[in-house]
N, C-alpha and C. Protein backbone atom coordinates (compact mmCIF):
# COMPACT_ATOMS: atom_id res chain seq x y z
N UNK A 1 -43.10 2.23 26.91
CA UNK A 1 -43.99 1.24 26.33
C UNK A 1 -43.52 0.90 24.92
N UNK A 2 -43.33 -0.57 24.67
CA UNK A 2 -42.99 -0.83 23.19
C UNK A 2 -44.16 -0.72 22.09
N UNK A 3 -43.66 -0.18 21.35
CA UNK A 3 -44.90 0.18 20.25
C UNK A 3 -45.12 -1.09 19.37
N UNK A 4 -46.41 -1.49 18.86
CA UNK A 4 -46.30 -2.49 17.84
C UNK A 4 -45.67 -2.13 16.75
N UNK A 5 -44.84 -3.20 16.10
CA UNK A 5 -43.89 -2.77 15.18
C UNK A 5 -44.73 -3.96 13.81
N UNK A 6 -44.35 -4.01 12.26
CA UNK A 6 -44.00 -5.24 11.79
C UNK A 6 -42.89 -5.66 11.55
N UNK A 7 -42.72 -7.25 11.85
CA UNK A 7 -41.03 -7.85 12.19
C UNK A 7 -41.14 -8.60 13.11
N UNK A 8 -39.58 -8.98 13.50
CA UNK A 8 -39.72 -10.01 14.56
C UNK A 8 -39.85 -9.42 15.75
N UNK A 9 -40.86 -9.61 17.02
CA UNK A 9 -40.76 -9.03 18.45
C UNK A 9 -40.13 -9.84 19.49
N UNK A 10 -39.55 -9.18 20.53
CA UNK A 10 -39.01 -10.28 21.36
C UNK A 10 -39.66 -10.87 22.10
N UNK A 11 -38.41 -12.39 22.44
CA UNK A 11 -39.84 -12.96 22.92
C UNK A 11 -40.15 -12.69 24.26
N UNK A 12 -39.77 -12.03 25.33
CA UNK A 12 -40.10 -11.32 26.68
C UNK A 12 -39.90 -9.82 26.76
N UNK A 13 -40.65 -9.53 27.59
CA UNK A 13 -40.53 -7.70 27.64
C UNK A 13 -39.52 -7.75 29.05
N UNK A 14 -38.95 -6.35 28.75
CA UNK A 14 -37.94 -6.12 29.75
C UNK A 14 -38.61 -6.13 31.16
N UNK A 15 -37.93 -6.33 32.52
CA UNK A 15 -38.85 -6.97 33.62
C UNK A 15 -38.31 -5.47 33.66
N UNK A 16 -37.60 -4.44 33.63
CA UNK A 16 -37.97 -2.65 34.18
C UNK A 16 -37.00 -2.06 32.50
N UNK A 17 -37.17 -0.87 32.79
CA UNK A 17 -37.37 0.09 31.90
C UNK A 17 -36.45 0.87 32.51
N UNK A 18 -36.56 1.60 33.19
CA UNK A 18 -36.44 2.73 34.05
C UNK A 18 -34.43 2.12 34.49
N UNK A 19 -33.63 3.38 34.44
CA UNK A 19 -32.44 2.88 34.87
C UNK A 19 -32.37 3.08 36.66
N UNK A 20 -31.84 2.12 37.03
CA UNK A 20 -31.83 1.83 38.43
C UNK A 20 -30.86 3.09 38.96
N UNK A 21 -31.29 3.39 40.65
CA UNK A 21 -30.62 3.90 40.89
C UNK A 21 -30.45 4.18 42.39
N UNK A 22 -29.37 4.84 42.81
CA UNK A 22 -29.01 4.79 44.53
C UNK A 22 -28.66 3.39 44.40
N UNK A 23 -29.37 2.55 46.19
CA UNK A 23 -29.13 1.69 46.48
C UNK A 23 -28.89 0.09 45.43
N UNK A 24 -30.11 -0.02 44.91
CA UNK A 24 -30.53 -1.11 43.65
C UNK A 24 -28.92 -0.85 42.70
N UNK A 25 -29.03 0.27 42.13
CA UNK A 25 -27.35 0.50 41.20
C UNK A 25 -26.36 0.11 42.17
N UNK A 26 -25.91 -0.08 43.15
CA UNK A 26 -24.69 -0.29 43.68
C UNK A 26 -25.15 -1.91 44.44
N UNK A 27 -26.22 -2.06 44.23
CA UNK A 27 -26.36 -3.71 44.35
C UNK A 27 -25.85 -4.31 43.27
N UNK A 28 -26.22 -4.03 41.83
CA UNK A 28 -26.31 -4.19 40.42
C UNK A 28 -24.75 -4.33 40.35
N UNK A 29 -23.97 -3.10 40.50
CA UNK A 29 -22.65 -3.21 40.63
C UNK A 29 -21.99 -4.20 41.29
N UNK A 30 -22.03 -4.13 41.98
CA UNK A 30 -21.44 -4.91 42.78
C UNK A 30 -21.35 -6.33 42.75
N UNK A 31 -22.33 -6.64 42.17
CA UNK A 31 -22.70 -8.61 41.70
C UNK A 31 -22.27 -8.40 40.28
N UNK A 32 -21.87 -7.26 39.83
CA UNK A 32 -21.21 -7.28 38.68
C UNK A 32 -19.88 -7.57 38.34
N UNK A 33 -19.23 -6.81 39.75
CA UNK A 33 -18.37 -6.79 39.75
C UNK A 33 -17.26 -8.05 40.33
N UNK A 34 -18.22 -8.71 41.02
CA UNK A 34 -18.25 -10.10 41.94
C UNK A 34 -18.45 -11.06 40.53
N UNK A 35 -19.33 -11.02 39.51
CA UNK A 35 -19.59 -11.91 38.62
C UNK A 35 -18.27 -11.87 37.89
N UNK A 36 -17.51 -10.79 37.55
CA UNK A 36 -16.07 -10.80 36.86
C UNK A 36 -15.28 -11.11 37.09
N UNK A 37 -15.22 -10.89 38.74
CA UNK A 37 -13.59 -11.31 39.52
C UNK A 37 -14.10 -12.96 39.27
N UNK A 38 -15.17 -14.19 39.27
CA UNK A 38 -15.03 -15.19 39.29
C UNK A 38 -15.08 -15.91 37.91
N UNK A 39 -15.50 -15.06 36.79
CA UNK A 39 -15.72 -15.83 36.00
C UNK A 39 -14.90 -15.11 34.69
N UNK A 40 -14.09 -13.96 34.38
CA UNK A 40 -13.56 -13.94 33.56
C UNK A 40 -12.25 -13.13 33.52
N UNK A 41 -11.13 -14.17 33.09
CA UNK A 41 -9.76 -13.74 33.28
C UNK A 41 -9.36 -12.78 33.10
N UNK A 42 -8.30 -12.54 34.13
CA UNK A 42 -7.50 -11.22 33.35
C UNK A 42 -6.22 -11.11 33.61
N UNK A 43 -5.45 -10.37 33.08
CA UNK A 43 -4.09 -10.65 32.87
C UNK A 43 -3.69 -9.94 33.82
N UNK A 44 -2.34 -10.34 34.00
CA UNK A 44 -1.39 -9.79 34.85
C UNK A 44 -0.70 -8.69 34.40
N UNK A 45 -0.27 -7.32 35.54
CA UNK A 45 0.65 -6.56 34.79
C UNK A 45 2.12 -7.27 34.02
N UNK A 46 2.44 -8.06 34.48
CA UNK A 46 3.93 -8.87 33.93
C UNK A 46 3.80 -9.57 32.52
N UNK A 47 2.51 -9.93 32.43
CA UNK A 47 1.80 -10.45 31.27
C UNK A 47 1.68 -9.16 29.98
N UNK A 48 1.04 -8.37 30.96
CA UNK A 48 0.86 -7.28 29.99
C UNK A 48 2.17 -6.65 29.46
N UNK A 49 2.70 -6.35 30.19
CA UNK A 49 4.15 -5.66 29.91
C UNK A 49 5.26 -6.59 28.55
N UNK A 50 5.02 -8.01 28.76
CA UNK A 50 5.20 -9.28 28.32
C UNK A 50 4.79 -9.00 26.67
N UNK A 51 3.84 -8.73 26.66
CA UNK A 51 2.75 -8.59 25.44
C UNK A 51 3.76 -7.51 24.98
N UNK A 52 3.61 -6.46 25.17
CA UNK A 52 3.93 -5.10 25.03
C UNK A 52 5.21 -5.25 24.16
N UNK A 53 6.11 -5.79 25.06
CA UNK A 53 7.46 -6.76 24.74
C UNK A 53 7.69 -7.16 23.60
N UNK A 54 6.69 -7.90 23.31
CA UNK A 54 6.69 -8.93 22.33
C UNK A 54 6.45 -7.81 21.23
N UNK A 55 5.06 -7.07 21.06
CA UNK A 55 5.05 -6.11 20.15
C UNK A 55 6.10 -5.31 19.63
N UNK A 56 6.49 -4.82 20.56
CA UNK A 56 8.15 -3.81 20.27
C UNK A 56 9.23 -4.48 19.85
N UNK A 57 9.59 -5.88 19.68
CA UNK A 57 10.40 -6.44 19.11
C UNK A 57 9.73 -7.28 17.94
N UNK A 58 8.16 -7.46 17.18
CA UNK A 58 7.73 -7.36 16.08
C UNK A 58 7.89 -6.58 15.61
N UNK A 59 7.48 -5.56 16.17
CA UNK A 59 7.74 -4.14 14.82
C UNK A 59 9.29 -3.99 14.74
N UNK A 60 10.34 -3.94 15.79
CA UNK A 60 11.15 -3.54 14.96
C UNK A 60 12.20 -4.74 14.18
N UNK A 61 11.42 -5.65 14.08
CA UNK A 61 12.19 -7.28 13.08
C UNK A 61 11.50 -6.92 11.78
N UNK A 62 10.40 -6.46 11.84
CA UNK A 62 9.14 -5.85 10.54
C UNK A 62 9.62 -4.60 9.89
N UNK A 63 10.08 -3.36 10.42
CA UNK A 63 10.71 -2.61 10.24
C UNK A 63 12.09 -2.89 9.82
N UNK A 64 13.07 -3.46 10.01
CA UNK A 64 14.23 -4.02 9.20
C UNK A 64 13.87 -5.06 8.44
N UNK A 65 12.83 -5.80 8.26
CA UNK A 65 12.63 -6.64 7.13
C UNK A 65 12.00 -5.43 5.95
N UNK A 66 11.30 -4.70 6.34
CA UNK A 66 10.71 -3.72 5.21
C UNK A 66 11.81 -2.95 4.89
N UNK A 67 13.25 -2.64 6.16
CA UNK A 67 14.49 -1.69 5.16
C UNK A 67 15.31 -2.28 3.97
N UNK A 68 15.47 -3.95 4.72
CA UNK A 68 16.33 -4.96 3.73
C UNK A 68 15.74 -5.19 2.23
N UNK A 69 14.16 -5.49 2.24
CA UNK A 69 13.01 -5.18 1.05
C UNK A 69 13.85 -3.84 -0.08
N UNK A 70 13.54 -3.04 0.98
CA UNK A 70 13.58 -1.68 0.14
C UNK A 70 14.98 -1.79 -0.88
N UNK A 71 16.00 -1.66 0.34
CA UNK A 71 17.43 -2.22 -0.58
C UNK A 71 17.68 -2.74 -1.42
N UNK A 72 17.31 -4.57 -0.91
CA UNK A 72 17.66 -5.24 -1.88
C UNK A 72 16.59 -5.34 -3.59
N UNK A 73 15.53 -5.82 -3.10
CA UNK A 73 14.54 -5.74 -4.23
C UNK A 73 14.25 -4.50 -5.32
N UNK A 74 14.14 -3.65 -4.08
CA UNK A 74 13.35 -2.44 -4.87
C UNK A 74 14.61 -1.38 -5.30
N UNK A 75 16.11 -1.82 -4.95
CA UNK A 75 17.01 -0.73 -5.15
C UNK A 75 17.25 0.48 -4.42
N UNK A 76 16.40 1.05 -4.05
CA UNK A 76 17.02 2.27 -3.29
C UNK A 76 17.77 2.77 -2.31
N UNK A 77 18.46 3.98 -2.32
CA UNK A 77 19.42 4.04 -1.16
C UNK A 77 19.18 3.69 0.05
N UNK A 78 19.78 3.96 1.08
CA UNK A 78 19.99 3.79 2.61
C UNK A 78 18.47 5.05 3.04
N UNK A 79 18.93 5.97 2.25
CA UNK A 79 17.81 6.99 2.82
C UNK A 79 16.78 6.78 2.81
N UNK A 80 16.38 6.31 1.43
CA UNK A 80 15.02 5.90 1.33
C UNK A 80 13.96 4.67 1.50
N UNK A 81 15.69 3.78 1.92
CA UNK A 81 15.02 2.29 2.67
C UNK A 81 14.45 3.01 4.08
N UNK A 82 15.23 3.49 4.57
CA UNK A 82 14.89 3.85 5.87
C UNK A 82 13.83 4.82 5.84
N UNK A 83 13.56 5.77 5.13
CA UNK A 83 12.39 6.61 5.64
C UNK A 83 11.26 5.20 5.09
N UNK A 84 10.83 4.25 4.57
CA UNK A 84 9.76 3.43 3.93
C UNK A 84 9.36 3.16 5.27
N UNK A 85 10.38 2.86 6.44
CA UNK A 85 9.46 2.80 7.48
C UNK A 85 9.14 1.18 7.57
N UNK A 86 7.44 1.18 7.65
CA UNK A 86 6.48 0.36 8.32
C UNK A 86 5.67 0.44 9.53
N UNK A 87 4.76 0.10 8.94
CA UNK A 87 3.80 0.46 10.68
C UNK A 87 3.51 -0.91 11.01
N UNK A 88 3.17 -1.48 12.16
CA UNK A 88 2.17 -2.42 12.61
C UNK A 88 1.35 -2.39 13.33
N UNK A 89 0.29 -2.53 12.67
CA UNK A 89 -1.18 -2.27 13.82
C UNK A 89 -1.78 -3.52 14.22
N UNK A 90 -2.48 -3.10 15.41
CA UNK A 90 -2.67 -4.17 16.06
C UNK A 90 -4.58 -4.47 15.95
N UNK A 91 -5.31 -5.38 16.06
CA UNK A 91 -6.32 -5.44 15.87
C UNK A 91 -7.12 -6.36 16.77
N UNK A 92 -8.36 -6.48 16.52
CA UNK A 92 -9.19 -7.36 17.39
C UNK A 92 -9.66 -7.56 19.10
N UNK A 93 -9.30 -8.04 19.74
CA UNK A 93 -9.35 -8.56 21.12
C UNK A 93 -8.34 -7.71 21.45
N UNK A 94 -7.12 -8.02 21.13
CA UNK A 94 -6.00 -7.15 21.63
C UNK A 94 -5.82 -5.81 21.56
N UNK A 95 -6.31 -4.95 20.48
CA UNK A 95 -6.60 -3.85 20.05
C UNK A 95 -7.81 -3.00 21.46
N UNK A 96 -9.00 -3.97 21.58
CA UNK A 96 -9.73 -3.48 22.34
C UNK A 96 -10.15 -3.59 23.64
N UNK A 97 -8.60 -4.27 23.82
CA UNK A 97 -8.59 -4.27 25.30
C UNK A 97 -8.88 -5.34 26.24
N UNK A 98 -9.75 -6.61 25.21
CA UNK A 98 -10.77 -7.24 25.94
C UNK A 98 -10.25 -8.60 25.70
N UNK A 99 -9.03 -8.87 25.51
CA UNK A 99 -8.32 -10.04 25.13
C UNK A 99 -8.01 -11.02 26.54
N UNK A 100 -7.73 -12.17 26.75
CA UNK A 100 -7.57 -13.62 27.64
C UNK A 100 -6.36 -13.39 28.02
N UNK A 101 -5.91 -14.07 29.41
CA UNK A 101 -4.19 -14.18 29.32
C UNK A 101 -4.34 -15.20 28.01
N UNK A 102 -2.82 -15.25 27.45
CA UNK A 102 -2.43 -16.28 26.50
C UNK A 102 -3.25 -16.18 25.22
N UNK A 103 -4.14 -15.26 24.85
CA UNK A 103 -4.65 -15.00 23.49
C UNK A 103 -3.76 -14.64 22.41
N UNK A 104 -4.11 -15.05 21.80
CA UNK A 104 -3.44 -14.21 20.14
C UNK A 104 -3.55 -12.55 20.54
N UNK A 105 -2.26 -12.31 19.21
CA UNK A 105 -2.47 -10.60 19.23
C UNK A 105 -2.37 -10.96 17.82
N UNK A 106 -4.10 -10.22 16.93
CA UNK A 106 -4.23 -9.92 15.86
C UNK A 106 -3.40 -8.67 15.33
N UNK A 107 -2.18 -8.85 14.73
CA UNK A 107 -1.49 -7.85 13.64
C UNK A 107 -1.24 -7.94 12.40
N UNK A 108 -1.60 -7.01 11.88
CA UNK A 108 -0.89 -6.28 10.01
C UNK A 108 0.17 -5.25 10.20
N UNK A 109 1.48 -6.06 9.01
CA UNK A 109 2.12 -4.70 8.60
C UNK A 109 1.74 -4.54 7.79
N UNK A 110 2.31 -3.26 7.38
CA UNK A 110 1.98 -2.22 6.25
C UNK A 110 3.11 -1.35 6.25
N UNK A 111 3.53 -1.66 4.75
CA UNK A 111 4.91 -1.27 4.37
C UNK A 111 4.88 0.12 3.11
């Protein structure tokens, strides 16, 4: 039972409460699962792998742009261009899994 609160209330009460279960849950599922296959994309393994691809040859064009940095600008040896590294992380949609075929992949380096 919802308690009176002060604030905004919604404007309908939940039609159940109670979490479904047995038969009703695998109805629930199932038109769930029927509602996804028609209405929201998803990528292909070749796509994915594609992606993947693409990442592993950002970081390491990002990673030799951060060794050439180190060298030229900042002076330091070979050793210490190279341990500076760089990471690139990935963020957003793509990060959590829940990204479109053909979406952006949100990334930062960090050098």
């Amino acid at each position: 039972k919802m308690e009176e609160e002060d604030g905004p209330k919604p404007m309908f009460k939940p039609q159940e409460t109670e979490m479904p279960s047995g038969e009703k849950w695998e109805m629930l599922e199932s038109s769930l699962k029927i509602f996804m296959q028609n209405n929201i994309p998803i990528e292909s393994r070749s796509e994915l792998k594609k992606r993947e691809e693409v990442m592993a040859e950002l970081k390491r064009i990002f990673q030799q742009w951060v060794y050439e940095v180190c060298l030229k600008k900042e002076k330091m040896n070979e050793e210490q261009a190279r341990a500076a590294g760089g990471k690139l992380y990935t963020s957003g949609s793509y990060r959590l899994r829940v990204h479109e075929p053909g979406a952006d992949i949100d990334s930062v380096g960090v050098a």
